[in-house]
PDB file of N, CA and C in Angstrom:
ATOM      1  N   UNK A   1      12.506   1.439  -9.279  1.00  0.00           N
ATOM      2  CA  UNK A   1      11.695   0.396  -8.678  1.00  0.00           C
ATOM      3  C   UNK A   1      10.428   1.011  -8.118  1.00  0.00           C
ATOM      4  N   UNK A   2       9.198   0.710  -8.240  1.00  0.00           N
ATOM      5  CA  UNK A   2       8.305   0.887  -7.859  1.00  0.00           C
ATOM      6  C   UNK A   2       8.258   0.631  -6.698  1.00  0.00           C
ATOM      7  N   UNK A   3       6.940   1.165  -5.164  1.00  0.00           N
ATOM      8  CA  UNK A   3       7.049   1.289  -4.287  1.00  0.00           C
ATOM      9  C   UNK A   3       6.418  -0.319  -3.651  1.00  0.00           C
ATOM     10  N   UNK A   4       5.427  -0.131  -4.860  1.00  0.00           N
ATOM     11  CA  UNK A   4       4.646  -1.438  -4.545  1.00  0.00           C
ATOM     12  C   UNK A   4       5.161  -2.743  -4.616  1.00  0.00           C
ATOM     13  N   UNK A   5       6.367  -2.523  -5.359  1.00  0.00           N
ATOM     14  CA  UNK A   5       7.488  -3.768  -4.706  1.00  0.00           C
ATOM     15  C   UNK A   5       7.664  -4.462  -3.312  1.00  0.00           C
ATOM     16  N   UNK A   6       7.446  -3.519  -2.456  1.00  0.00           N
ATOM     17  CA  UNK A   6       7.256  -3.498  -0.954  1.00  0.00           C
ATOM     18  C   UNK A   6       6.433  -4.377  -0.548  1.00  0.00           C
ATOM     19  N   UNK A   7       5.150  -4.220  -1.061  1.00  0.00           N
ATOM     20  CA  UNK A   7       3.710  -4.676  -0.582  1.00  0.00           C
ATOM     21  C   UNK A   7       3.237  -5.641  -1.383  1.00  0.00           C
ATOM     22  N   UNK A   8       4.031  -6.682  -1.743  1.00  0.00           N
ATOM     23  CA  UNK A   8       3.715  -7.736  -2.788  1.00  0.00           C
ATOM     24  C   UNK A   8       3.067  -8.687  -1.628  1.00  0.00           C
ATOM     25  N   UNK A   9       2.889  -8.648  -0.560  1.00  0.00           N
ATOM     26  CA  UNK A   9       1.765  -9.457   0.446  1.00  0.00           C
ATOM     27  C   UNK A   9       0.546  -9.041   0.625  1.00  0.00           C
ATOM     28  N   UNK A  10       0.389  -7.643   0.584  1.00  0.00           N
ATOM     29  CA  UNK A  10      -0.815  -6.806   0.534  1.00  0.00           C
ATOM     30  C   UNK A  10      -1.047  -6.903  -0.706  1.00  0.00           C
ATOM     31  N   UNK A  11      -0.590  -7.041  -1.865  1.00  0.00           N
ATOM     32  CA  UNK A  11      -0.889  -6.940  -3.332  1.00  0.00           C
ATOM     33  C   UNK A  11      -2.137  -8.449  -3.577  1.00  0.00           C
ATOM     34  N   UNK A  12      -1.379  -9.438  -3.055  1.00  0.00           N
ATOM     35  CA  UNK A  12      -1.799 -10.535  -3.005  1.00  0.00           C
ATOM     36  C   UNK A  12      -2.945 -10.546  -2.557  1.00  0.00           C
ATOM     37  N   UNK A  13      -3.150 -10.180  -1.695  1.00  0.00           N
ATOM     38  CA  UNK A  13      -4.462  -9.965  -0.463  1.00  0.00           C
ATOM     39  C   UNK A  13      -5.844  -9.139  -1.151  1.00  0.00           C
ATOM     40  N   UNK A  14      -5.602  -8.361  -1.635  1.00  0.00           N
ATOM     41  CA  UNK A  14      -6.225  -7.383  -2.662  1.00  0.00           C
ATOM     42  C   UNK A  14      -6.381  -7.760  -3.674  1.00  0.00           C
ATOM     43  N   UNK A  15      -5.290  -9.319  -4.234  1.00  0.00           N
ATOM     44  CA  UNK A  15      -5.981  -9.845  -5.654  1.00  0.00           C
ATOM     45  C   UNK A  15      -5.780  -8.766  -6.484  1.00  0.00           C
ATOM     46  N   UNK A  16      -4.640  -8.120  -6.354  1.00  0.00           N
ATOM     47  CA  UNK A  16      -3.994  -7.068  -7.738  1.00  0.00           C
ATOM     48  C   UNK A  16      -2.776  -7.894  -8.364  1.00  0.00           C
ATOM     49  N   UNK A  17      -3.164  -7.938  -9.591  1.00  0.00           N
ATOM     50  CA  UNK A  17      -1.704  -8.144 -10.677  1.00  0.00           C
ATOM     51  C   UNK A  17      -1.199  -6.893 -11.078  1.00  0.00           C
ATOM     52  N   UNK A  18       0.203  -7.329 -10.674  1.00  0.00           N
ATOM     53  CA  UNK A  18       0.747  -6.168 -11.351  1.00  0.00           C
ATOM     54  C   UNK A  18       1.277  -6.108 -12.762  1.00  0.00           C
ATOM     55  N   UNK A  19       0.976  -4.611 -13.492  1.00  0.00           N
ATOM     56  CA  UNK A  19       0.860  -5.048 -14.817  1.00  0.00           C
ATOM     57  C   UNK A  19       1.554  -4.102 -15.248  1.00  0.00           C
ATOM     58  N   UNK A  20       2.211  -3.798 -16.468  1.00  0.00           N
ATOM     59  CA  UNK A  20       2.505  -2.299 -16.967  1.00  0.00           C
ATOM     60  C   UNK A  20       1.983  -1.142 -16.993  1.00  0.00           C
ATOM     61  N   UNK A  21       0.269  -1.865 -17.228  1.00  0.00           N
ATOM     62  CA  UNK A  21      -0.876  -0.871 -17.629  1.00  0.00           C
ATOM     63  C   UNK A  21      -1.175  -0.376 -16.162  1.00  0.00           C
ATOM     64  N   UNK A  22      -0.874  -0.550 -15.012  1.00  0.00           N
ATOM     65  CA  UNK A  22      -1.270  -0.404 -13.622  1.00  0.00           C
ATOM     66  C   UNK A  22      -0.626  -0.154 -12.802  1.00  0.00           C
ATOM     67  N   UNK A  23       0.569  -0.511 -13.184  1.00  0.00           N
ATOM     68  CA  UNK A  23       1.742  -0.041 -11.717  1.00  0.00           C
ATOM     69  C   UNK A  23       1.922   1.582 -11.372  1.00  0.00           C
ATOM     70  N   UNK A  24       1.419   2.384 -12.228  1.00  0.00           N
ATOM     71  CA  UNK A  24       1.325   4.053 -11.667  1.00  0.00           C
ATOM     72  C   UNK A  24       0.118   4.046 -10.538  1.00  0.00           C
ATOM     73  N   UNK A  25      -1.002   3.179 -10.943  1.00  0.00           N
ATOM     74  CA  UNK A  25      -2.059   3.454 -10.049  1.00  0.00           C
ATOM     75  C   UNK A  25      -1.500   2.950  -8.968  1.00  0.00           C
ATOM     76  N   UNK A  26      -0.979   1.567  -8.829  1.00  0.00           N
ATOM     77  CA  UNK A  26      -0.609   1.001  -7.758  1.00  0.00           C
ATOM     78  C   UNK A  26      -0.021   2.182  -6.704  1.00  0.00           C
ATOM     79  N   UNK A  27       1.109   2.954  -7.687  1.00  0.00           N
ATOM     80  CA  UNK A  27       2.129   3.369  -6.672  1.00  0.00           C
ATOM     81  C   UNK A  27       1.391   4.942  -6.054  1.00  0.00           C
ATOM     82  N   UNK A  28       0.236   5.041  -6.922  1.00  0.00           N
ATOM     83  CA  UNK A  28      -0.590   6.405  -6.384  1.00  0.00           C
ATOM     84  C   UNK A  28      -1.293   6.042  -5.200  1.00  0.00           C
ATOM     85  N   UNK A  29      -1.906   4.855  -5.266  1.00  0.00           N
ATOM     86  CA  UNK A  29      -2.957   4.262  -4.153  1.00  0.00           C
ATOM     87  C   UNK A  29      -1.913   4.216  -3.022  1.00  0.00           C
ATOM     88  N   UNK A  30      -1.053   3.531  -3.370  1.00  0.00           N
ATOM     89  CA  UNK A  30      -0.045   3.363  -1.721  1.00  0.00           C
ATOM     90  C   UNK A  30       0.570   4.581  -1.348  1.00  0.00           C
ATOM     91  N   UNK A  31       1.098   5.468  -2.533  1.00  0.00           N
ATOM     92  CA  UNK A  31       2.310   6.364  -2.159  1.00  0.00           C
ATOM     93  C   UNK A  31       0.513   7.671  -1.114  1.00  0.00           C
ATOM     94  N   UNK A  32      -0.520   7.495  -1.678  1.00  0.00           N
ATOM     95  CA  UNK A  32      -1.568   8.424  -1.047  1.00  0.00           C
ATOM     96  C   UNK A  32      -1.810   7.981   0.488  1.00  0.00           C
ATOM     97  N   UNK A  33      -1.892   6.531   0.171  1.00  0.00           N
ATOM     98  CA  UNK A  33      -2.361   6.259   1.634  1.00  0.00           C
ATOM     99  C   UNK A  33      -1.235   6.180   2.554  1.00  0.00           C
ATOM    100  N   UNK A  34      -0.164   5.785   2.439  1.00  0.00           N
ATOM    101  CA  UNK A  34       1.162   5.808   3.231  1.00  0.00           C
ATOM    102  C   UNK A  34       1.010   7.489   3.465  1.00  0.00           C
ATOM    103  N   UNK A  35       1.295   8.353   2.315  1.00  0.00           N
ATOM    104  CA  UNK A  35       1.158  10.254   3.029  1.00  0.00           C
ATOM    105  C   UNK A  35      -0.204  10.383   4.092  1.00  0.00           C
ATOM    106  N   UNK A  36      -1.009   9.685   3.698  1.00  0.00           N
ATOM    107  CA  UNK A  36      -2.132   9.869   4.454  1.00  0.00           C
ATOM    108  C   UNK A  36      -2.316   9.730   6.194  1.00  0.00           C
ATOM    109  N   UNK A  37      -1.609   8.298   6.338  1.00  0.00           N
ATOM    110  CA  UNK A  37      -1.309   7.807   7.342  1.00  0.00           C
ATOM    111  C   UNK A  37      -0.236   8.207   8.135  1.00  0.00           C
ATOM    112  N   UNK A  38       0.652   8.693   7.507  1.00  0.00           N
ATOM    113  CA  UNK A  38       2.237   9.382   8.279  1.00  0.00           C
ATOM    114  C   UNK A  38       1.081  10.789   8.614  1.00  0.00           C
ATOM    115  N   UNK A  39       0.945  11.762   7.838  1.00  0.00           N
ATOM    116  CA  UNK A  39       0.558  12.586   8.246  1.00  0.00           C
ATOM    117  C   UNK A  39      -0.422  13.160   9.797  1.00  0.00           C
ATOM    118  N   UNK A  40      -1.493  11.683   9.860  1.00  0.00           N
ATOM    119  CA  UNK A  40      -1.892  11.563  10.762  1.00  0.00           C
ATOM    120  C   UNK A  40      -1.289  11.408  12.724  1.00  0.00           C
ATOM    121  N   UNK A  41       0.403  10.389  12.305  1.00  0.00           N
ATOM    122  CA  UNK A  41       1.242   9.870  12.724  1.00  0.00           C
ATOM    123  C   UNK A  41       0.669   8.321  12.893  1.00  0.00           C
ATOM    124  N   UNK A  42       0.209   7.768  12.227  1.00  0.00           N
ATOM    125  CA  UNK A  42      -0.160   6.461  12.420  1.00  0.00           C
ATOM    126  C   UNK A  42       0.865   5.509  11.953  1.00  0.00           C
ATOM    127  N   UNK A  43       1.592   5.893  10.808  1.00  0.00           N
ATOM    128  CA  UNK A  43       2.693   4.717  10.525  1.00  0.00           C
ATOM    129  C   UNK A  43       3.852   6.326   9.921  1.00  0.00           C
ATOM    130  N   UNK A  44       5.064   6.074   9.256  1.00  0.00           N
ATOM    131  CA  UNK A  44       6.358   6.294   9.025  1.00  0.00           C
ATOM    132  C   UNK A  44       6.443   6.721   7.563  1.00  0.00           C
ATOM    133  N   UNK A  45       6.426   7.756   7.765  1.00  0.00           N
ATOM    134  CA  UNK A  45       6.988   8.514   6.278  1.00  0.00           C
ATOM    135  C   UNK A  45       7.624   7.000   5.487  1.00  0.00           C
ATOM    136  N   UNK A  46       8.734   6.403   6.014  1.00  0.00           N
ATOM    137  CA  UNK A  46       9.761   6.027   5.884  1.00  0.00           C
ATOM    138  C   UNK A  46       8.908   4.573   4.812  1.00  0.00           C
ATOM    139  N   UNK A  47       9.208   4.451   4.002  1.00  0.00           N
ATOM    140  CA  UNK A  47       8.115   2.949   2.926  1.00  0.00           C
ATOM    141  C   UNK A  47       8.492   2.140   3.795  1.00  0.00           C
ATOM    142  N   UNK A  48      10.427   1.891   4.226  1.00  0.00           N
ATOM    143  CA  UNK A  48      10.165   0.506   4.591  1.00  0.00           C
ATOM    144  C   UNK A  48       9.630   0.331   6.235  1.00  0.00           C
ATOM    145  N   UNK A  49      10.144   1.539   6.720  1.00  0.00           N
ATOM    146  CA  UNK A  49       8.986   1.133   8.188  1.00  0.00           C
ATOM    147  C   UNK A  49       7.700   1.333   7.957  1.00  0.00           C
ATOM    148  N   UNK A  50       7.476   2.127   7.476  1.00  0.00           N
ATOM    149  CA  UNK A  50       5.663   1.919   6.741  1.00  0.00           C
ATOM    150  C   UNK A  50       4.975   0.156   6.936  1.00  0.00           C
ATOM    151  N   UNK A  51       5.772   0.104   5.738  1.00  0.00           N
ATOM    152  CA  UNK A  51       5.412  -1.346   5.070  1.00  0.00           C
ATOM    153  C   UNK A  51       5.186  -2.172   6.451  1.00  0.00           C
ATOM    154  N   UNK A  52       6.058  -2.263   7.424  1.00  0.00           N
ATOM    155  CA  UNK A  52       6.444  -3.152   8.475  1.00  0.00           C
ATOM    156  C   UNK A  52       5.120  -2.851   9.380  1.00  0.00           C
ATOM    157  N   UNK A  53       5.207  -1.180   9.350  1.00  0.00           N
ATOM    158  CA  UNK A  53       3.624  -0.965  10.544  1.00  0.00           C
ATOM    159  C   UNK A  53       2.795  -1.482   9.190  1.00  0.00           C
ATOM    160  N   UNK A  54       2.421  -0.864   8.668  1.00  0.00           N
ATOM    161  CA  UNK A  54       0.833  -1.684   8.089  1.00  0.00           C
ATOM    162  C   UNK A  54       0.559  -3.126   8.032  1.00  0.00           C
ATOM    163  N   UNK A  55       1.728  -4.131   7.732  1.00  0.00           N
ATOM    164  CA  UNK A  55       1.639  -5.584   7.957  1.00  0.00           C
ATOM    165  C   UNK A  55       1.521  -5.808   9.149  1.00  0.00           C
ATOM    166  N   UNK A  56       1.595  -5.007  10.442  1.00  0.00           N
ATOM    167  CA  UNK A  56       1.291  -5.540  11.795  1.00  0.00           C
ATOM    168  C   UNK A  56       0.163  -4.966  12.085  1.00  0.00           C
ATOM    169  N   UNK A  57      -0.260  -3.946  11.578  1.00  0.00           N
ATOM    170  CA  UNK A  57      -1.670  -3.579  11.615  1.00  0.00           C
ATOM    171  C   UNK A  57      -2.568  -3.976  10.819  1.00  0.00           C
ATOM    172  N   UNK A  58      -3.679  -4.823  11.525  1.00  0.00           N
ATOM    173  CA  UNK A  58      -4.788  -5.044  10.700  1.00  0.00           C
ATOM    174  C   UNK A  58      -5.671  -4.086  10.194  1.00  0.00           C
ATOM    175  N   UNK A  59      -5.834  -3.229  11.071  1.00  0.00           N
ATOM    176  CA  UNK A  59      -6.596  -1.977  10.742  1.00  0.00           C
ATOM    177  C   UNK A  59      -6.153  -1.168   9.301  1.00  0.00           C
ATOM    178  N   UNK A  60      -4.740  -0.810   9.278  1.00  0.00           N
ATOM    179  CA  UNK A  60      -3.897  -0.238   7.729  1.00  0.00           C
ATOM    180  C   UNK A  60      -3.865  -1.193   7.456  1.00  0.00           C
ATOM    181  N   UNK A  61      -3.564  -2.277   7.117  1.00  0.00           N
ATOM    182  CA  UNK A  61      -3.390  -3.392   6.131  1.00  0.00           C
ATOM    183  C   UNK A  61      -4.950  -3.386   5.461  1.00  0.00           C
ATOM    184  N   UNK A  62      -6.196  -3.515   5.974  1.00  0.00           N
ATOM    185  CA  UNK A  62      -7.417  -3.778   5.880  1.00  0.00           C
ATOM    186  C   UNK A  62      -7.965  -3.061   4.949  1.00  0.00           C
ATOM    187  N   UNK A  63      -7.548  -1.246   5.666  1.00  0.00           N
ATOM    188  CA  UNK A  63      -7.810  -0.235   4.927  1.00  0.00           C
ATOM    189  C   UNK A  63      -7.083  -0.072   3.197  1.00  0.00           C
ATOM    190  N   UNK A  64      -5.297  -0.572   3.361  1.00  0.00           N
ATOM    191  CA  UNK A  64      -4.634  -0.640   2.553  1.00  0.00           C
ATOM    192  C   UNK A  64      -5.248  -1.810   1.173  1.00  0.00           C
ATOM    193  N   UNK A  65      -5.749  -2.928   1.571  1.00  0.00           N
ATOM    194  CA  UNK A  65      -6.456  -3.695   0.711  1.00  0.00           C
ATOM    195  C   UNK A  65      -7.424  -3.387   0.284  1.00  0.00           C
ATOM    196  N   UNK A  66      -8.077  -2.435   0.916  1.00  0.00           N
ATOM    197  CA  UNK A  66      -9.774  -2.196   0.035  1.00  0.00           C
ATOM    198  C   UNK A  66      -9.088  -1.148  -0.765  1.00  0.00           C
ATOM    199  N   UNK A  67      -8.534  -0.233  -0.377  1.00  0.00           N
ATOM    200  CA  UNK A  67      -8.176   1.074  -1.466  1.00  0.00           C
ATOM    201  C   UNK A  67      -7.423   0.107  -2.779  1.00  0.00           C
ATOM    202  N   UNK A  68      -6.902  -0.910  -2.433  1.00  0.00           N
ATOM    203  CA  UNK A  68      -6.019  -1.328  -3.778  1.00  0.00           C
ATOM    204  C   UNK A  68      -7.008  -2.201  -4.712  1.00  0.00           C
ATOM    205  N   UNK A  69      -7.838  -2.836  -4.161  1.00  0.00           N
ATOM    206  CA  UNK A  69      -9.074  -3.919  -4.365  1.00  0.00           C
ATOM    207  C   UNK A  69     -10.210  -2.559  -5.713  1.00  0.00           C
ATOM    208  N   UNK A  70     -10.247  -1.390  -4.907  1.00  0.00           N
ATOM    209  CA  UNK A  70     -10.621  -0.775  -6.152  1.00  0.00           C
ATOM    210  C   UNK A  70     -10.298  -0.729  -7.638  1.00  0.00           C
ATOM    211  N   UNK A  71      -9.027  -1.089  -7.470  1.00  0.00           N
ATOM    212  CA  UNK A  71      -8.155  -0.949  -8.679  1.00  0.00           C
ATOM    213  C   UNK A  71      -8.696  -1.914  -9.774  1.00  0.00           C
ATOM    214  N   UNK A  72      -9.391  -3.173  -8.997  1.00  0.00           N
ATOM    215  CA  UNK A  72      -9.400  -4.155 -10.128  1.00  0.00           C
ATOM    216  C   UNK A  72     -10.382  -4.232 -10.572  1.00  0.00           C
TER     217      UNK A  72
END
């Protein structure tokens, strides 16, 4: 299962379909910015507490939509 399974609200938001041809990028864009953000300590190694902080944060959610919004 892909990660971006998770973030099918943020997917939405960003106006990404998910496709065959795209779901590696998907899961590079999130699986980068989720390492990015734990590393900092801003949200949770962990996807599904991840997922939970970035949907309560507008700030990662915001950030999380423009990085995926590239995609299209």
């Amino acid at each position: 299962m892909g990660c971006w399974k998770w973030f099918n609200g943020v997917l939405k938001e960003a106006e990404v379909n998910v496709t065959d041809a795209n779901k590696g990028e998907i899961d590079e864009v999130i699986h980068k910015y989720i390492g990015e953000q734990s590393s900092y300590g801003r949200c949770s190694a962990d996807w599904r507490k991840a997922r939970k902080e970035i949907n309560e944060s507008p700030q990662m959610k915001s950030e999380l939509i423009q990085k995926l919004k590239a995609l299209v």
